[in-house]
N, C-alpha and C. Protein backbone atom coordinates (compact mmCIF):
# COMPACT_ATOMS: atom_id res chain seq x y z
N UNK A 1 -49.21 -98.96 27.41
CA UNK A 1 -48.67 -98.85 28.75
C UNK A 1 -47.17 -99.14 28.71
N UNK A 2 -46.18 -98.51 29.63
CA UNK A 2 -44.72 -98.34 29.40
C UNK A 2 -44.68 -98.93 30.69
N UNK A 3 -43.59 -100.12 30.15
CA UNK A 3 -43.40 -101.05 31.70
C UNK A 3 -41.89 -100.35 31.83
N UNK A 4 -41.94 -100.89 33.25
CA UNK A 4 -40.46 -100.78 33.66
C UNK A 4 -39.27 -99.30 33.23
N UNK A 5 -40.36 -98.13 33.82
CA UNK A 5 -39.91 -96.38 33.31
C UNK A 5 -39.80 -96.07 35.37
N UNK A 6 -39.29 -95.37 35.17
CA UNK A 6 -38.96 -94.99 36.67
C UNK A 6 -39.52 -93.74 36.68
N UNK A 7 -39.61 -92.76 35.89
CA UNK A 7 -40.67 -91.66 36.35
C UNK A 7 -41.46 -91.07 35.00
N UNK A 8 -42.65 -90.53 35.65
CA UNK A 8 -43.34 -89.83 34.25
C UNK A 8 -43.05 -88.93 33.94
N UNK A 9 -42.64 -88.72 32.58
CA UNK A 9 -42.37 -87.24 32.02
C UNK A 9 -43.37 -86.13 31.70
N UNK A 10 -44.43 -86.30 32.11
CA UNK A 10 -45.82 -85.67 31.72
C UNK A 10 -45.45 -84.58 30.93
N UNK A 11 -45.33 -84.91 29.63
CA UNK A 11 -45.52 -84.36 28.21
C UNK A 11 -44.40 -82.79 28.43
N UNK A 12 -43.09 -83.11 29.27
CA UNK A 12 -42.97 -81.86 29.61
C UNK A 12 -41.25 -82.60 29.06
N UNK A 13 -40.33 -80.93 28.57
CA UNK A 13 -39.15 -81.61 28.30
C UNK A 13 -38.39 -81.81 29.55
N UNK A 14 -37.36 -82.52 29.79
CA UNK A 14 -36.61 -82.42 31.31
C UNK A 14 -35.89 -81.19 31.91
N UNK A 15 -35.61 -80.31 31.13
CA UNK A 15 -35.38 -79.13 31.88
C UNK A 15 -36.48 -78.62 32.66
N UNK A 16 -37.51 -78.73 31.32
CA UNK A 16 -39.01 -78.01 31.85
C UNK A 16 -39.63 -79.00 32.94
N UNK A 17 -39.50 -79.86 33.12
CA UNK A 17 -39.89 -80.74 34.47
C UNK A 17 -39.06 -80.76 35.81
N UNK A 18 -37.77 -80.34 35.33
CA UNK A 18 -36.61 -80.26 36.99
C UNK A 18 -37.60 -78.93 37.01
N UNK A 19 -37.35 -77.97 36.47
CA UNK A 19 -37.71 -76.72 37.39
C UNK A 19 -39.21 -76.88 37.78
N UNK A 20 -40.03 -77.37 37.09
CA UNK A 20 -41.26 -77.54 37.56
C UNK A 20 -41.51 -77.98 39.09
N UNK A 21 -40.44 -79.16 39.15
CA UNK A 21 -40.41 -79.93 40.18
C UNK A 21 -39.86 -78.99 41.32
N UNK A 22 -38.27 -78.51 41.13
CA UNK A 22 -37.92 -77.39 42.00
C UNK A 22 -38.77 -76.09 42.56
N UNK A 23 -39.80 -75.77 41.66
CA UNK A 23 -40.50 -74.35 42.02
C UNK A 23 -41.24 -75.38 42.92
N UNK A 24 -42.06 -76.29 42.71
CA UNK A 24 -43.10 -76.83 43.64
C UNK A 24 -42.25 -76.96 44.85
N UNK A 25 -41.03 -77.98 44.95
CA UNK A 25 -40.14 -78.18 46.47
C UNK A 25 -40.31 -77.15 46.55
N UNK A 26 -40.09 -75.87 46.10
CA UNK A 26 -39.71 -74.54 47.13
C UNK A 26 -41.04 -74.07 47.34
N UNK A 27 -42.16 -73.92 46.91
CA UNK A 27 -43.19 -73.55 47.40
C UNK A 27 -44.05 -74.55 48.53
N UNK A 28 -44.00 -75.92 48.76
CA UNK A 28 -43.98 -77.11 49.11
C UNK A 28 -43.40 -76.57 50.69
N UNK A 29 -41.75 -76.10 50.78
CA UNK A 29 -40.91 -75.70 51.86
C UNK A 29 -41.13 -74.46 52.26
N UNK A 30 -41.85 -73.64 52.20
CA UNK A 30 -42.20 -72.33 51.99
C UNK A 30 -44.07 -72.35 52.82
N UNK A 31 -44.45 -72.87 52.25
CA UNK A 31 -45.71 -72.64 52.61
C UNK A 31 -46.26 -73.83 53.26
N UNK A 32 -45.79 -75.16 53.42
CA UNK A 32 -46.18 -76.40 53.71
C UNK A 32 -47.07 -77.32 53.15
N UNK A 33 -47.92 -76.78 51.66
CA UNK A 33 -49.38 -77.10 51.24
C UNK A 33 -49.43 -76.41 49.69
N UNK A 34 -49.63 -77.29 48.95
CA UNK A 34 -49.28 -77.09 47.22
C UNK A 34 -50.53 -77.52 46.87
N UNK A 35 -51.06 -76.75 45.59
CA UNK A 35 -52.15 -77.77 44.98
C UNK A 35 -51.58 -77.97 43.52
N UNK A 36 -52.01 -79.31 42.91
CA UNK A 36 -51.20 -79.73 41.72
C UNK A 36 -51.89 -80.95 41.57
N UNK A 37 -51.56 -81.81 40.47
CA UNK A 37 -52.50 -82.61 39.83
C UNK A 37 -51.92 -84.21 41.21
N UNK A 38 -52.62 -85.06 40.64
CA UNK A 38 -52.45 -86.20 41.35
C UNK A 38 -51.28 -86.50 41.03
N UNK A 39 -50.66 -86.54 39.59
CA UNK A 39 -49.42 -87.13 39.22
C UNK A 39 -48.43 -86.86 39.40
N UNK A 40 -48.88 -85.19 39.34
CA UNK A 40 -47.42 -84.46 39.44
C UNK A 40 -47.29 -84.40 40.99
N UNK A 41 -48.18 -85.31 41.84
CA UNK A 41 -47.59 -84.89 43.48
C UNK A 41 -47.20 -86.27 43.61
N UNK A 42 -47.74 -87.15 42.71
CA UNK A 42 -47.17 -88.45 43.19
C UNK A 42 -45.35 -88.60 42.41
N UNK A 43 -45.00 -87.72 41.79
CA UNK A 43 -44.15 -87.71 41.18
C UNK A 43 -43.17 -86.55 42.07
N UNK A 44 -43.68 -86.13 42.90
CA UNK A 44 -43.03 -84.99 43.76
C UNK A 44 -42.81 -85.58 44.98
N UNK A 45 -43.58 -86.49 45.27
CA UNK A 45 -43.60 -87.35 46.79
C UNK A 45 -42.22 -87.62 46.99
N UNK A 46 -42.06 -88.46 46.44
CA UNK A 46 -40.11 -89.14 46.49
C UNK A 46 -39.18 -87.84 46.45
N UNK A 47 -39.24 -86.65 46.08
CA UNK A 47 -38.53 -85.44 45.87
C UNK A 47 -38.61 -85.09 47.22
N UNK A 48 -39.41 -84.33 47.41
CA UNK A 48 -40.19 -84.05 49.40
C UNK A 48 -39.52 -84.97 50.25
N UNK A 49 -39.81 -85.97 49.92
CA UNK A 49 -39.65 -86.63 51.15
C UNK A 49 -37.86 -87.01 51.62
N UNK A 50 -37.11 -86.36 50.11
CA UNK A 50 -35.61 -87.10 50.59
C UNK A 50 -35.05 -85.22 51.30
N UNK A 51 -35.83 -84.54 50.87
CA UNK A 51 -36.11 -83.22 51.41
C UNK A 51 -35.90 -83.07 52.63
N UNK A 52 -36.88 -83.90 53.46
CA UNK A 52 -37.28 -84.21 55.14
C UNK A 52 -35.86 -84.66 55.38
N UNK A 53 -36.09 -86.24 54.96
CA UNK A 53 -34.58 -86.88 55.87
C UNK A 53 -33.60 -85.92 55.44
N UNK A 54 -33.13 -85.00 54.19
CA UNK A 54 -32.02 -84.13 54.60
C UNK A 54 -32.15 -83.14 55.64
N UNK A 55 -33.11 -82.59 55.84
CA UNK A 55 -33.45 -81.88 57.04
C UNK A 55 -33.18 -82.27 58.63
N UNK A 56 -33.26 -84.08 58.46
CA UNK A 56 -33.70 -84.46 59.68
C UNK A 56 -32.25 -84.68 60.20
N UNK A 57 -31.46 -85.21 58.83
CA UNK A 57 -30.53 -85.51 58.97
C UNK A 57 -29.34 -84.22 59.44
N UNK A 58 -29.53 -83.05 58.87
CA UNK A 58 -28.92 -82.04 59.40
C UNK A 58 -28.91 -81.32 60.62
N UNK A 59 -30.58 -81.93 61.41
CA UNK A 59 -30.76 -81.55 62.29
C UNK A 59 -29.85 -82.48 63.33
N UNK A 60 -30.25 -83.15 63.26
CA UNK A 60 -29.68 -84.11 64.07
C UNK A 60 -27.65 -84.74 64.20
N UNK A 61 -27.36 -84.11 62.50
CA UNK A 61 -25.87 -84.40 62.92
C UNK A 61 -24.74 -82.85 63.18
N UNK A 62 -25.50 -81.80 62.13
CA UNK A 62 -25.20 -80.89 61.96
C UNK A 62 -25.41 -79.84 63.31
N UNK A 63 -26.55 -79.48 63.61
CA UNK A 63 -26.83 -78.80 64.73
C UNK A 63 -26.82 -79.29 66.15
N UNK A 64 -26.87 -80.61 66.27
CA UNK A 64 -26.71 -80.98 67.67
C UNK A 64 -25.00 -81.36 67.63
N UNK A 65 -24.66 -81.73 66.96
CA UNK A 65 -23.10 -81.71 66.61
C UNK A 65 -22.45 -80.65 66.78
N UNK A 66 -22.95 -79.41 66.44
CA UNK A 66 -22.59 -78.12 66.34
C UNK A 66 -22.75 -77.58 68.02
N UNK A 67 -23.66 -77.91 68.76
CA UNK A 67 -23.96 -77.94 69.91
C UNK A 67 -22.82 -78.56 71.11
N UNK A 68 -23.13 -79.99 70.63
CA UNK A 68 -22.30 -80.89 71.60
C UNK A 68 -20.95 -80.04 71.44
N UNK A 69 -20.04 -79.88 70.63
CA UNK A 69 -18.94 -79.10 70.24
C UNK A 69 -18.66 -77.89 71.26
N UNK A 70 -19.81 -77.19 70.68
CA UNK A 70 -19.66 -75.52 72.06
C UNK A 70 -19.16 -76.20 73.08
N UNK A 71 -20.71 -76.76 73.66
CA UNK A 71 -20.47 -77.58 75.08
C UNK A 71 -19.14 -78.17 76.17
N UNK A 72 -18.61 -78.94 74.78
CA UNK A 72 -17.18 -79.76 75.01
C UNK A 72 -16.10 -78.61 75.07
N UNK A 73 -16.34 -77.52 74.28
CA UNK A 73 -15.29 -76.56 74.27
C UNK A 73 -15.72 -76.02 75.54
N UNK A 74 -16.74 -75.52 76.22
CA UNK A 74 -17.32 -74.85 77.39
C UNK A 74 -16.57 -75.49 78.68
N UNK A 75 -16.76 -76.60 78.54
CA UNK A 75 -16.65 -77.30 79.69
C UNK A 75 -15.67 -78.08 79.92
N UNK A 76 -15.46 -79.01 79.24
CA UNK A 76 -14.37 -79.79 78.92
C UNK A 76 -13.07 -79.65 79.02
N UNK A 77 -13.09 -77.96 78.07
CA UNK A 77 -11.54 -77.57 77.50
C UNK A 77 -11.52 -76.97 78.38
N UNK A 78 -12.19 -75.84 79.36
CA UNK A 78 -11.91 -75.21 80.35
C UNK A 78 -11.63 -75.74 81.62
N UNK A 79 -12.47 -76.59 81.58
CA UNK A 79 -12.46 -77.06 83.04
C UNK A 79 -11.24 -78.30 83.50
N UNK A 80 -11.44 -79.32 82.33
CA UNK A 80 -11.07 -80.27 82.76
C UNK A 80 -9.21 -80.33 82.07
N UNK A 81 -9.37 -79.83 80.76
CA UNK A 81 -8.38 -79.70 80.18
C UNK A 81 -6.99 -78.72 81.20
N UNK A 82 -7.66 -77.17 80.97
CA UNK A 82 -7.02 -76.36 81.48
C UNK A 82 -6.65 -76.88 82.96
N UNK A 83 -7.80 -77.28 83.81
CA UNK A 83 -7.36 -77.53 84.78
C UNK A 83 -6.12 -78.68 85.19
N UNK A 84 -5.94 -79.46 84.27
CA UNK A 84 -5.30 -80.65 84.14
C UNK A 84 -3.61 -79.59 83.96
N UNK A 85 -3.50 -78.60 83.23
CA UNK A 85 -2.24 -78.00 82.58
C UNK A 85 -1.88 -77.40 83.94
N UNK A 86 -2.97 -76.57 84.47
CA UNK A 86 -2.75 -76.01 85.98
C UNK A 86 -2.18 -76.90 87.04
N UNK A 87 -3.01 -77.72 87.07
CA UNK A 87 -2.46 -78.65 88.21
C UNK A 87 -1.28 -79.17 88.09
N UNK A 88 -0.70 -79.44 86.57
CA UNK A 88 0.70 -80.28 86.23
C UNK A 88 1.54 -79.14 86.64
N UNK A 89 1.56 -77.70 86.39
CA UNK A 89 2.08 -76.56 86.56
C UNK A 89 2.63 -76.09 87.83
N UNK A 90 1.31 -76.39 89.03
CA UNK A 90 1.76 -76.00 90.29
C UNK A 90 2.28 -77.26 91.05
N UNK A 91 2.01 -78.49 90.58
CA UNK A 91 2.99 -79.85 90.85
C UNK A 91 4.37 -79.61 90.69
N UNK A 92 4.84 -78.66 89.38
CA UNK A 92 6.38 -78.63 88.94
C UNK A 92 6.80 -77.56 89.38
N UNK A 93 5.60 -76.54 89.90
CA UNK A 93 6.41 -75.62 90.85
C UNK A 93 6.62 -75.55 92.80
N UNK A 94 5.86 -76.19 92.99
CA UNK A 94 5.82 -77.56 94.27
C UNK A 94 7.30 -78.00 94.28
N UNK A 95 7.43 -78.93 93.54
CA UNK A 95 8.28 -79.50 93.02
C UNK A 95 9.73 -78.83 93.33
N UNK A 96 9.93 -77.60 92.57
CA UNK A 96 11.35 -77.14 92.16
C UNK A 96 11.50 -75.92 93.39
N UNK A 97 10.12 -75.42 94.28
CA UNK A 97 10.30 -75.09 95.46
C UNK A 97 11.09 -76.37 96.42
N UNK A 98 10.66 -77.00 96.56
CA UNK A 98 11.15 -77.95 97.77
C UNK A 98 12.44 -78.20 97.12
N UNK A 99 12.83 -78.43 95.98
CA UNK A 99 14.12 -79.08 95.37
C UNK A 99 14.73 -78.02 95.37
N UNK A 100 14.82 -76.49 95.77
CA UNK A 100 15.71 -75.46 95.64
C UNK A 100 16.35 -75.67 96.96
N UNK A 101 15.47 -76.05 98.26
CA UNK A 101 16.25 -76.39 99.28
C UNK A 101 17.40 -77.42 99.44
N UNK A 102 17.08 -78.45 98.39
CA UNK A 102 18.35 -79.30 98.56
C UNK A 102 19.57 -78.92 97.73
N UNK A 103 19.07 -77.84 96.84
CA UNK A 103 20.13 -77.80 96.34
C UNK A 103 21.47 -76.67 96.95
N UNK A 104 22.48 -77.17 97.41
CA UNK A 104 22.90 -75.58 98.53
C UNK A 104 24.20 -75.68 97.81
N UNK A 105 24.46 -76.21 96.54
CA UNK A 105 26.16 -76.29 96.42
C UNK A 105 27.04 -76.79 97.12
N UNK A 106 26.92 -77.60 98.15
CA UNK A 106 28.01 -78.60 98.92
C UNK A 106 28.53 -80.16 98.43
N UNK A 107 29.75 -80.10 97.49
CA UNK A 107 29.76 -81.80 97.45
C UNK A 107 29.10 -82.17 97.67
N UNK A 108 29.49 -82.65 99.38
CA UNK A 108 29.66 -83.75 100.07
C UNK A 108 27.25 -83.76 100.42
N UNK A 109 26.82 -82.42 100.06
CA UNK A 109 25.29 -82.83 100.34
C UNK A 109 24.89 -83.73 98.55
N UNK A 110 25.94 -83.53 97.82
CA UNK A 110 25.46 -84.11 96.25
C UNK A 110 25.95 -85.76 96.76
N UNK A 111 26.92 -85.85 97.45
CA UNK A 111 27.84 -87.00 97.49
C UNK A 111 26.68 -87.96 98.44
N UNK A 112 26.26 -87.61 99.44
CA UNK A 112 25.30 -88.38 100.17
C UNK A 112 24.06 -88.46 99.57
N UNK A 113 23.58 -87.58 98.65
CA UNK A 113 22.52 -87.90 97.89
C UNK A 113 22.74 -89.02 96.69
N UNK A 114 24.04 -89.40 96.32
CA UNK A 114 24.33 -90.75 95.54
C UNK A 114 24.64 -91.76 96.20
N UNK A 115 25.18 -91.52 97.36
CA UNK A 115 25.65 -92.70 98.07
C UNK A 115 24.20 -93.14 98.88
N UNK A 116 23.08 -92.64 99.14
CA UNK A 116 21.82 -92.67 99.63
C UNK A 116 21.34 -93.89 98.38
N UNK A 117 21.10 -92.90 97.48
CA UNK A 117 20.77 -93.75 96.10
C UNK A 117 21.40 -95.48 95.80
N UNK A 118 22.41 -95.44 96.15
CA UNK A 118 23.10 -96.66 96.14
C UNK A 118 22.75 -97.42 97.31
N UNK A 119 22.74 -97.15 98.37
CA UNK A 119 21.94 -97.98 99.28
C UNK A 119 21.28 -98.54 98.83
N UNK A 120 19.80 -97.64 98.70
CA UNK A 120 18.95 -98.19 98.30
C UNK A 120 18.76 -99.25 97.30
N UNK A 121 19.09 -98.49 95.76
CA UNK A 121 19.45 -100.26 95.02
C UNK A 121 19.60 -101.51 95.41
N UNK A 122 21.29 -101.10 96.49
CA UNK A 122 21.66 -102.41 96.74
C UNK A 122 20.24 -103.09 97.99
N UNK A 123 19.55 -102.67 98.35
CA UNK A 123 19.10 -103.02 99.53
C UNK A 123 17.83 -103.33 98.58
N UNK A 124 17.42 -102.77 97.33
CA UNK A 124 16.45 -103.68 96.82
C UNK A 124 16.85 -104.78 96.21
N UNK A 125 17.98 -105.08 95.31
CA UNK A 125 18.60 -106.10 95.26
C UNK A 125 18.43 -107.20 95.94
N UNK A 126 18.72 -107.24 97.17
CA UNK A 126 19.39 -107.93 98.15
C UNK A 126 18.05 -108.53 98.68
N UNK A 127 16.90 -107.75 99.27
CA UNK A 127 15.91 -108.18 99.68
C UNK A 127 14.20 -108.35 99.03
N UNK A 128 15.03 -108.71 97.87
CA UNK A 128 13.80 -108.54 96.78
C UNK A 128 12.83 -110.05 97.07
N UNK A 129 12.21 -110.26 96.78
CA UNK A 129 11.73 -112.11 97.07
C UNK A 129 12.03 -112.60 96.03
């Protein structure tokens, strides 16, 4: 008896046992239901089964990931994004409408718009607490 071996080689060389092992996974994934000796399935079990969690695992990060993504692009980027660029857009054209009216080329309307400005300062200054 061979202590402390991590898998059986059942009388086969290791090339000739990976593929052994590989044709079974693929017929195993293929058909769902293999027949084969006791050993060689207890020796296939641990193979299969890291099989699943890659599966489960792809399902779950790969395709719903792949999902959530569309989604966020669907909705997100259209709606909330774009709409966000729109709204900043017609704010700055809001904006430079009303500000075309003040602007008329007169000094003295630039001159009261600084001397306005200075008020104010001083009058927060002054009555600040």
């Amino acid at each position: 008896m061979q202590h402390n071996r991590a898998g059986r080689k059942l009388r086969r060389t290791t090339p000739h046992r990976l593929a052994m092992f590989s044709n079974q996974l693929a017929s195993l994934m293929t058909h769902e239901r293999i027949e084969t000796t006791l050993t060689k399935a207890k020796e296939l079990r641990p193979l299969a089964e890291k099989l699943y969690v890659d599966q489960v695992y792809e399902f779950f990060t790969v395709n719903l990931g792949r999902a959530l993504a569309a989604f966020l692009a669907r909705t997100v980027d259209q709606r909330v994004i774009d709409g966000a660029v729109n709204g900043v857009a017609e704010l700055v054209g809001d904006a430079a409408r009303s500000g075309r009216r003040l602007q008329s080329g007169l000094v003295r309307s630039y001159a009261l718009g600084v001397l306005g400005g200075a008020v104010l300062i001083v009058a927060f200054l002054v009555f600040r607490p």
